[in-house]
Protein backbone atom coordinates (compact mmCIF):
# COMPACT_ATOMS: atom_id res chain seq x y z
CA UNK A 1 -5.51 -1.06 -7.67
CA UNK A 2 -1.78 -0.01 -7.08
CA UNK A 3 -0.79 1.08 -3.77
CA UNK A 4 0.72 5.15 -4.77
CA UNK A 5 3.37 6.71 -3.13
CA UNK A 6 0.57 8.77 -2.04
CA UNK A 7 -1.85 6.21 -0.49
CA UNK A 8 1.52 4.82 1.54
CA UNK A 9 3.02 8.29 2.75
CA UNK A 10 -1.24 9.23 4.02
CA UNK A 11 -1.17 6.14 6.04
CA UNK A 12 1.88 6.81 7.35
CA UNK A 13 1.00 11.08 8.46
CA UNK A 14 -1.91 9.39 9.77
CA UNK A 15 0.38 7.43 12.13
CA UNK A 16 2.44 10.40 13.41
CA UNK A 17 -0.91 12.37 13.68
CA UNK A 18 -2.75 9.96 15.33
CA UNK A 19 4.68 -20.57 14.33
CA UNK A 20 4.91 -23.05 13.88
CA UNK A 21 3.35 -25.03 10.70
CA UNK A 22 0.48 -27.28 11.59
CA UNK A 23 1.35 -31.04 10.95
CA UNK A 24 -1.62 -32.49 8.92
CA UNK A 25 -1.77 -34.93 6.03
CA UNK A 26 -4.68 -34.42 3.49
CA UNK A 27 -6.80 -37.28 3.38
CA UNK A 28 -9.25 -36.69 0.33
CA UNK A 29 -11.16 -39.23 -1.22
CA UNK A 30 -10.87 -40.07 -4.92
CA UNK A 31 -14.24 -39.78 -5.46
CA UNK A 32 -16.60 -36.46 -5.45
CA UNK A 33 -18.59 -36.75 -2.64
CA UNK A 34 -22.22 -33.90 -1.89
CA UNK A 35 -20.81 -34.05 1.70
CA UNK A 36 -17.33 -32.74 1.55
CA UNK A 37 -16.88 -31.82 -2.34
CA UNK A 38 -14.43 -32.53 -5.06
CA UNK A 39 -11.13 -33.86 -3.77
CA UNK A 40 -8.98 -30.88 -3.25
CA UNK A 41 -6.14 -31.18 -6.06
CA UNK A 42 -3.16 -29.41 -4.55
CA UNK A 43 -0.52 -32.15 -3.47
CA UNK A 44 -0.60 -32.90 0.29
CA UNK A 45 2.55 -31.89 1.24
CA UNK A 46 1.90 -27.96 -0.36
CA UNK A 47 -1.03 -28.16 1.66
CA UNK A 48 0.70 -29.33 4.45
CA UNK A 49 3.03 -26.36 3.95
CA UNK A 50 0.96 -23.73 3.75
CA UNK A 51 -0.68 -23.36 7.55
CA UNK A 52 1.38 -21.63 10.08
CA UNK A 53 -0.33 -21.27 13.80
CA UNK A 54 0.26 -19.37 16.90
CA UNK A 55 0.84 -21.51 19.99
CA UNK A 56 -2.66 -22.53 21.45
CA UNK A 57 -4.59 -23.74 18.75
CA UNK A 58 -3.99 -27.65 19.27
CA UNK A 59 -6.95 -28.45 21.96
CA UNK A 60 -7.63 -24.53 21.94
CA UNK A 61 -9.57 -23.16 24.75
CA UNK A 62 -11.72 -21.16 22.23
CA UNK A 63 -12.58 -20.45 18.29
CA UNK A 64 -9.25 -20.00 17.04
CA UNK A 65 -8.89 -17.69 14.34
CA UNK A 66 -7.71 -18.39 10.27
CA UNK A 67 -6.36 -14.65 8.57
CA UNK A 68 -6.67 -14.79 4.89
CA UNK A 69 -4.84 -11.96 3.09
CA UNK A 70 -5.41 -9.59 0.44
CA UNK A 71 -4.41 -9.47 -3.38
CA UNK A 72 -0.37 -9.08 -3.48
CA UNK A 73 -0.03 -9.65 -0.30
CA UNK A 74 0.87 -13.00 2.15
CA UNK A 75 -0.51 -12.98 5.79
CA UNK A 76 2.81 -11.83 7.22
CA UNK A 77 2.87 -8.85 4.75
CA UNK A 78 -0.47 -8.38 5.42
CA UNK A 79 -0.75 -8.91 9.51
CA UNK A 80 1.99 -9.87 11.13
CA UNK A 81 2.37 -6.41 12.47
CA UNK A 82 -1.64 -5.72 12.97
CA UNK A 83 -4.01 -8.50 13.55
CA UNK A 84 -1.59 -11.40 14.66
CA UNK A 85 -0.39 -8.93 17.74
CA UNK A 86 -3.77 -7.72 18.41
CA UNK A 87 -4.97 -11.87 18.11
CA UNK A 88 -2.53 -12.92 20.57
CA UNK A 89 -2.54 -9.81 23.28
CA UNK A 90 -6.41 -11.14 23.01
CA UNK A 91 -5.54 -14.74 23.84
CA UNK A 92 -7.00 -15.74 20.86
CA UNK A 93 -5.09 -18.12 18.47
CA UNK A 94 -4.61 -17.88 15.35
CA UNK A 95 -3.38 -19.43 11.68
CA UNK A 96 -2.36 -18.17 8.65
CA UNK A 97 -2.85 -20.02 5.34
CA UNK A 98 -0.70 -18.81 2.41
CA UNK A 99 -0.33 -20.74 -0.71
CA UNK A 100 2.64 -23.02 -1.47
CA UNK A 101 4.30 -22.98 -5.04
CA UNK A 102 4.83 -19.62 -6.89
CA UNK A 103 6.10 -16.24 -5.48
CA UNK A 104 2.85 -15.55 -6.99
CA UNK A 105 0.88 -18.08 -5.80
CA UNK A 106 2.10 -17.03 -2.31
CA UNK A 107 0.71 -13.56 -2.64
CA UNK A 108 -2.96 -14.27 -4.12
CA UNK A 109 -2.44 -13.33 -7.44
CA UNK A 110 -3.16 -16.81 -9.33
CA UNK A 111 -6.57 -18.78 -9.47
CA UNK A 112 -8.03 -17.88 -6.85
CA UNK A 113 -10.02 -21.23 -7.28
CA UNK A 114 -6.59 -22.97 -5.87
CA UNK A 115 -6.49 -20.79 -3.56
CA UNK A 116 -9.55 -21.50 -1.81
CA UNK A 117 -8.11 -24.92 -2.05
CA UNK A 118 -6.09 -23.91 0.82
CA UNK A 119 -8.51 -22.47 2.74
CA UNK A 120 -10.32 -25.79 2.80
CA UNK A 121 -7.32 -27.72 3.99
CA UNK A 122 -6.88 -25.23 6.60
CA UNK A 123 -10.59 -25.14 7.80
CA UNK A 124 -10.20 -29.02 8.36
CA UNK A 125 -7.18 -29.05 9.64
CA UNK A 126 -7.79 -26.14 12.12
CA UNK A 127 -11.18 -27.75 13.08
CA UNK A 128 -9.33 -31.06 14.23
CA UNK A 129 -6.80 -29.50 15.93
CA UNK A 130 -8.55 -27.38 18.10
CA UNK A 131 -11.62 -29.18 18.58
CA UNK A 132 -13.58 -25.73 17.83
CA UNK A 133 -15.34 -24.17 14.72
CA UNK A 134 -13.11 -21.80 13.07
CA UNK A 135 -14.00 -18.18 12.48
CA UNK A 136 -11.98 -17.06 9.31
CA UNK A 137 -11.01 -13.30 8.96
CA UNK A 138 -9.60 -11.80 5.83
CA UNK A 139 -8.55 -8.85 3.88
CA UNK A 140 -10.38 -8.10 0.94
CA UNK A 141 -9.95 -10.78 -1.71
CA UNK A 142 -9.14 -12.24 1.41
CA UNK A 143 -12.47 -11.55 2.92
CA UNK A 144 -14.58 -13.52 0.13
CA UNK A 145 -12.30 -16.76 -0.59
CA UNK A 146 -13.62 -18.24 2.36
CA UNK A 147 -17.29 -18.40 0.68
CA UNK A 148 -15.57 -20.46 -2.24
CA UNK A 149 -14.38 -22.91 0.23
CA UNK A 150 -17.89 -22.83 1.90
CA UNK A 151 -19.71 -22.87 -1.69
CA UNK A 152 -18.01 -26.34 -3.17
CA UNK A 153 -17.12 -28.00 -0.44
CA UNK A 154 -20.05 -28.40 2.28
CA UNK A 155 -18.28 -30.33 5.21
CA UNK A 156 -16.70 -26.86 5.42
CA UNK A 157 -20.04 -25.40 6.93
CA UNK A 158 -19.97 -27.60 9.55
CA UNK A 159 -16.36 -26.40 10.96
CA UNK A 160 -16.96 -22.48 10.42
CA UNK A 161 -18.34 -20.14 13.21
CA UNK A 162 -17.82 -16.58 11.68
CA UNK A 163 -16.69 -15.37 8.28
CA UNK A 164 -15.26 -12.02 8.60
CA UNK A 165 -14.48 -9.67 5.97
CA UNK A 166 -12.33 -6.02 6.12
CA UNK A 167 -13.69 -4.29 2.66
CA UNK A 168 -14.31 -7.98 0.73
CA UNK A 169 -14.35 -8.20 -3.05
CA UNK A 170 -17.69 -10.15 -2.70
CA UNK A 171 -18.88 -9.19 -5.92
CA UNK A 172 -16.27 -7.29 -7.52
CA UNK A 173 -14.75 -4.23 -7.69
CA UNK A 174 -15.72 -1.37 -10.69
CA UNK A 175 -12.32 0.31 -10.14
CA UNK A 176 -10.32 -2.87 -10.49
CA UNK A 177 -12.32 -3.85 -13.10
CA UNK A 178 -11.70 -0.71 -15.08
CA UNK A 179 -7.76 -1.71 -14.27
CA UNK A 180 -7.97 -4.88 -15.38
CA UNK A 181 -9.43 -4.40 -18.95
CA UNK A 182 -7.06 -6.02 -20.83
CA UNK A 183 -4.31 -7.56 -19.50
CA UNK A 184 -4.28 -8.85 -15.75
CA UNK A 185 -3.06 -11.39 -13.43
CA UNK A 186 -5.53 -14.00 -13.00
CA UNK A 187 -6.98 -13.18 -9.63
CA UNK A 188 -7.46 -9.91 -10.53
CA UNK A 189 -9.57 -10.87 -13.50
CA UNK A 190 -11.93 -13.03 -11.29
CA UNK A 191 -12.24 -10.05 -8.95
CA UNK A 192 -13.62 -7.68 -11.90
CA UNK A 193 -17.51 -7.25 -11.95
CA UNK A 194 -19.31 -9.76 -13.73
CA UNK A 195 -16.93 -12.61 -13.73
CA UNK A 196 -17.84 -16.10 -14.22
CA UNK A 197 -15.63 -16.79 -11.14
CA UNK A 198 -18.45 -14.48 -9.38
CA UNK A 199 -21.81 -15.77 -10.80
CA UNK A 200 -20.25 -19.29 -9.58
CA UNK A 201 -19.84 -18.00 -5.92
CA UNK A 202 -23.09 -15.52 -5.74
CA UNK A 203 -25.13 -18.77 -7.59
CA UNK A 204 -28.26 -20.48 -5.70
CA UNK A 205 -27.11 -18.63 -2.25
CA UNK A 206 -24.29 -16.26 -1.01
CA UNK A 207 -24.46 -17.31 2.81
CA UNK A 208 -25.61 -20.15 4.94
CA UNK A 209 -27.30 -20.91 7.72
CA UNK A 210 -25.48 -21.92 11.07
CA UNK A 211 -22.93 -19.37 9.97
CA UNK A 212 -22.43 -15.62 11.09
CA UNK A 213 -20.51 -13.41 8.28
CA UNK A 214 -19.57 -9.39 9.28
CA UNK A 215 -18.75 -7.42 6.98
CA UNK A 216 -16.64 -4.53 7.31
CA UNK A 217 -16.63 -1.68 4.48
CA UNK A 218 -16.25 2.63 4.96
CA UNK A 219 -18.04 4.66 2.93
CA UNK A 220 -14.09 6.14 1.86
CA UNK A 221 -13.58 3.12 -0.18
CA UNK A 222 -13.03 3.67 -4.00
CA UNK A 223 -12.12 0.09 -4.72
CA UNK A 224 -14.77 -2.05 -3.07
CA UNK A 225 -17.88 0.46 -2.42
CA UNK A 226 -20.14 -0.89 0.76
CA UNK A 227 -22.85 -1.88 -1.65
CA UNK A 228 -20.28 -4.29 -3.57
CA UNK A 229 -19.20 -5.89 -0.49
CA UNK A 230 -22.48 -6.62 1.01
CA UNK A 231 -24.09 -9.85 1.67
CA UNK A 232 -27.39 -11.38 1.54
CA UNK A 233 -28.99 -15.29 2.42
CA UNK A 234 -29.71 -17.50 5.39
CA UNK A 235 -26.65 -16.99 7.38
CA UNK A 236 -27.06 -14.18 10.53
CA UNK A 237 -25.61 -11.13 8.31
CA UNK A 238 -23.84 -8.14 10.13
CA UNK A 239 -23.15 -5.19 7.24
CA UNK A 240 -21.34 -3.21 9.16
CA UNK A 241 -20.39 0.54 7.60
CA UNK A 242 -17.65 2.46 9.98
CA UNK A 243 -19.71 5.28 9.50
CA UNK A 244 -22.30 3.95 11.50
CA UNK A 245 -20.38 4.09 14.59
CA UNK A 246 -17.97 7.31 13.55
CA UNK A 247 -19.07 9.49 11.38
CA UNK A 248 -16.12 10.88 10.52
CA UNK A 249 -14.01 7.69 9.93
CA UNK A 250 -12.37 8.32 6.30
CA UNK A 251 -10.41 4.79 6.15
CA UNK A 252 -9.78 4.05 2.76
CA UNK A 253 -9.36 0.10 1.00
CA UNK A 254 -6.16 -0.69 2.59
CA UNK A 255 -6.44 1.14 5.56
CA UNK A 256 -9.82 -1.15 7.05
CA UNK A 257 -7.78 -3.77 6.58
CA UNK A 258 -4.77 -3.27 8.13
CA UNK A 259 -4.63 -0.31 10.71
CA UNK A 260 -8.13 1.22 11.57
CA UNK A 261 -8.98 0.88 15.16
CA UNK A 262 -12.97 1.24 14.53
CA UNK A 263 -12.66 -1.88 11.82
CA UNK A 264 -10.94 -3.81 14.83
CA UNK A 265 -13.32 -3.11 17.40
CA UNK A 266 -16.22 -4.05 15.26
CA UNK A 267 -14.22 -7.64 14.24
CA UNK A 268 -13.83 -7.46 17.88
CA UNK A 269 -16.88 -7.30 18.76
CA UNK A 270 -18.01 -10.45 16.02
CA UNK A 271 -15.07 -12.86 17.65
CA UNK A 272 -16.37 -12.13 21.13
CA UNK A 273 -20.30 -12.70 21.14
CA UNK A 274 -21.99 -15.01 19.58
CA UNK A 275 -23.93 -14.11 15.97
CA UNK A 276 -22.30 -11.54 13.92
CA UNK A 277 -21.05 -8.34 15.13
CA UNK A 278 -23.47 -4.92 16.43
CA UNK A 279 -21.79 -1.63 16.05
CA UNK A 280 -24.02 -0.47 18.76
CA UNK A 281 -21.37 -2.46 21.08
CA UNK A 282 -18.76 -1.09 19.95
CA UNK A 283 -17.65 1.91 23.15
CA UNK A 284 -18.08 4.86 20.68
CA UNK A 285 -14.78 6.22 22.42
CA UNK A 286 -12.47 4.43 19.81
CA UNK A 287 -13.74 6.86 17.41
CA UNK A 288 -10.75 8.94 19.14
CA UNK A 289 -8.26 6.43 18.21
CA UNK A 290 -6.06 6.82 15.04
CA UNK A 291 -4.68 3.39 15.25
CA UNK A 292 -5.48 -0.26 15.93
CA UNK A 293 -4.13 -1.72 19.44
CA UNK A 294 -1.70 -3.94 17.40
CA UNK A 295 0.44 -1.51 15.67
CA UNK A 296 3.37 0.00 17.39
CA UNK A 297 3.20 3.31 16.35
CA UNK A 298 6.96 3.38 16.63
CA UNK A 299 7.68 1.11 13.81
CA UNK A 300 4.42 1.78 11.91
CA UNK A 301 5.49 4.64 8.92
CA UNK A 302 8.02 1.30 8.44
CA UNK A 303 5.12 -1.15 8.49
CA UNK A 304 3.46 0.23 6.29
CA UNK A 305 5.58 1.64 3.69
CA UNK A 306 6.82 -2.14 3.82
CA UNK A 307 3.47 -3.66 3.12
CA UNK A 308 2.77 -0.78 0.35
CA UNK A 309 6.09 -1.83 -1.68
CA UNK A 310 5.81 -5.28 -1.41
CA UNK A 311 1.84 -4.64 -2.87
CA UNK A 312 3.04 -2.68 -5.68
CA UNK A 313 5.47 -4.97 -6.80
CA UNK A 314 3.54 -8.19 -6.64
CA UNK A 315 0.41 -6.02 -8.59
CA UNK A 316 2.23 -4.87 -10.97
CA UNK A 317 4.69 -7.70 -12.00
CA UNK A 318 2.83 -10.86 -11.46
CA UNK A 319 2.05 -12.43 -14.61
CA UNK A 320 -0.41 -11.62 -16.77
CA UNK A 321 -2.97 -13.28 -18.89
CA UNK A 322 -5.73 -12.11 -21.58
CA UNK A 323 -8.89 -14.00 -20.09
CA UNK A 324 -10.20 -15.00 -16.87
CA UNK A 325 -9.44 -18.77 -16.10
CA UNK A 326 -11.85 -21.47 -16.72
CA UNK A 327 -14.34 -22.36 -13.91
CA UNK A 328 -13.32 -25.36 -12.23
CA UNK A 329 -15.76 -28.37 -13.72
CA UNK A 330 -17.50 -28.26 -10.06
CA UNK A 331 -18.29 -25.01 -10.17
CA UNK A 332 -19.41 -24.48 -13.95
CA UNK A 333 -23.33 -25.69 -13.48
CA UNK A 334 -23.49 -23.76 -10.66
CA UNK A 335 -22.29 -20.74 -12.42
CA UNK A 336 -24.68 -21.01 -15.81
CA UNK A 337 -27.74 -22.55 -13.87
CA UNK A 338 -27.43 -20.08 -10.87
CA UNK A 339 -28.41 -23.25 -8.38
């Protein structure tokens, strides 16, 4: 799962060749409730911390827009030079949600059960602030966490439009399991095939109705293969290969996530229509493109090679554990019953 010298200098040829925090108190009950779910146990004011918004999305004029990012990563890592210029050149608005506490914590490598904690909070909180159902977007582990929130805590359904994912870990990964036999940071042990964390979230249903998910994978991707990311249920489902619109697209894990143009016109294309989003939309003449419309090609081989090292320390010094952690006690029927 580490990010080679290799993988950063490709992205980088490839280049040449080619807030303000949202005031909100939590206000959970202190009892469980089938209507919103367990009270959220991360102290208000790390909640409160964690949501950082683009102007616009108090009494927004449309869906504003929650980025969720990867393993090792935080959302500025992740998109501050990508999808939060391309967001706001689209008038769209935008949050980011990055845990409070930890280095770690910060960059997605603890329970990701917590995590998704966060993503509730900033669901709600988005939701009342705009007055709009929120489409979440996200970068791999990124791109499933949302369906945790969505999973345990119902009200959530209710507030989401789309649930967008660039190469999610929706059911694992065989390569980073393989990585993570034996010793591994927590997050990275839920994201290995098989987990109970996984036969929790995949239980009863993977998607509802009411709600449209996309999901992005390539064909070029060793780490989450398109028939790993791939969902399935009541929701309106868009499985969306880049190959089905270019042929010749060869963007790899990180590179759908952060910098491919045909991956950003087919996310696009979801946060513009209503429903999921249809490759067949998509002008085929991005094909042509090497990079996505928010990247500065100037600064990019920077960018990048930023994003790369900050991945590669965070993956390979967060701390480790031998086992996966416990289910949370809300989510351990659910993952022996399969209901």
């Amino acid at each position: 799962m580490r990010l080679g010298t290799r993988a950063v200098a490709m992205a980088a040829c490839a280049a040449t060749a080619l807030a303000v925090s949202a005031p909100a108190r939590a206000t959970e009950g202190n009892a469980v409730s089938h209507r919103t779910g367990s009270p959220l146990s991360v102290p208000a004011d790390r909640l409160a911390a964690s949501l950082t918004c683009s102007p616009g999305v108090t009494h927004a004029r449309r869906a504003p827009v929650l980025l969720l990012a990867s393993t090792a990563l935080n959302t500025g890592e992740n998109y501050a030079w990508n999808w939060q210029r391309t967001l706001t050149r689209e008038g769209i608005p935008w949050c980011a949600s990055d845990p409070a506490g930890s280095e770690w914590a910060n960059h997605n490598m603890e329970d990701i059960q917590v995590r998704a904690e966060y993503v509730v909070y900033a669901i709600r909180t988005m939701n009342r602030l705009s007055g709009h159902r929120v489409s979440v977007m996200g970068h791999s582990q990124g791109g499933m966490v949302a369906r945790w929130a969505l999973r345990f805590w119902p009200d959530t359904r209710q507030r989401v439009d789309d649930v967008i994912g660039l190469a999610p870990t929706n059911h694992g990964t065989a390569l980073g399991t393989a990585l993570c036999a034996d010793y591994c940071a927590p997050a990275g042990w839920q994201q290995r095939v098989g987990s109970r964390f996984y036969a929790a979230l995949n239980s009863g249903q993977e998607t509802f109705p009411g709600i449209s998910y996309t999901v992005i994978r390539s064909d070029a991707d060793p780490l989450v293969p398109p028939e790993t990311a791939d969902l399935t249920g009541p929701g309106r489902i868009a499985n969306v290969r880049l190959q089905d619109r270019c042929p010749g697209d060869t963007s790899d894990h990180l590179t759908v996530g952060t910098i491919d143009p045909v991956a950003e016109a087919v996310a696009l294309d979801a946060l513009r229509h209503p429903g999921p989003a249809r490759w067949q939309r998509v002008d085929p003449a991005v094909c042509e493109r090497t990079l996505m419309t928010g990247i500065d090609p100037r600064t990019f081989p920077d960018d990048v090679a930023r994003m790369g090292g900050v991945f590669n320390h965070y993956f390979d010094t967060a701390p480790k554990v031998t086992a996966e952690p416990p289910l949370a006690w809300y989510a351990s029927s659910a993952a022996g019953s399969g209901s």
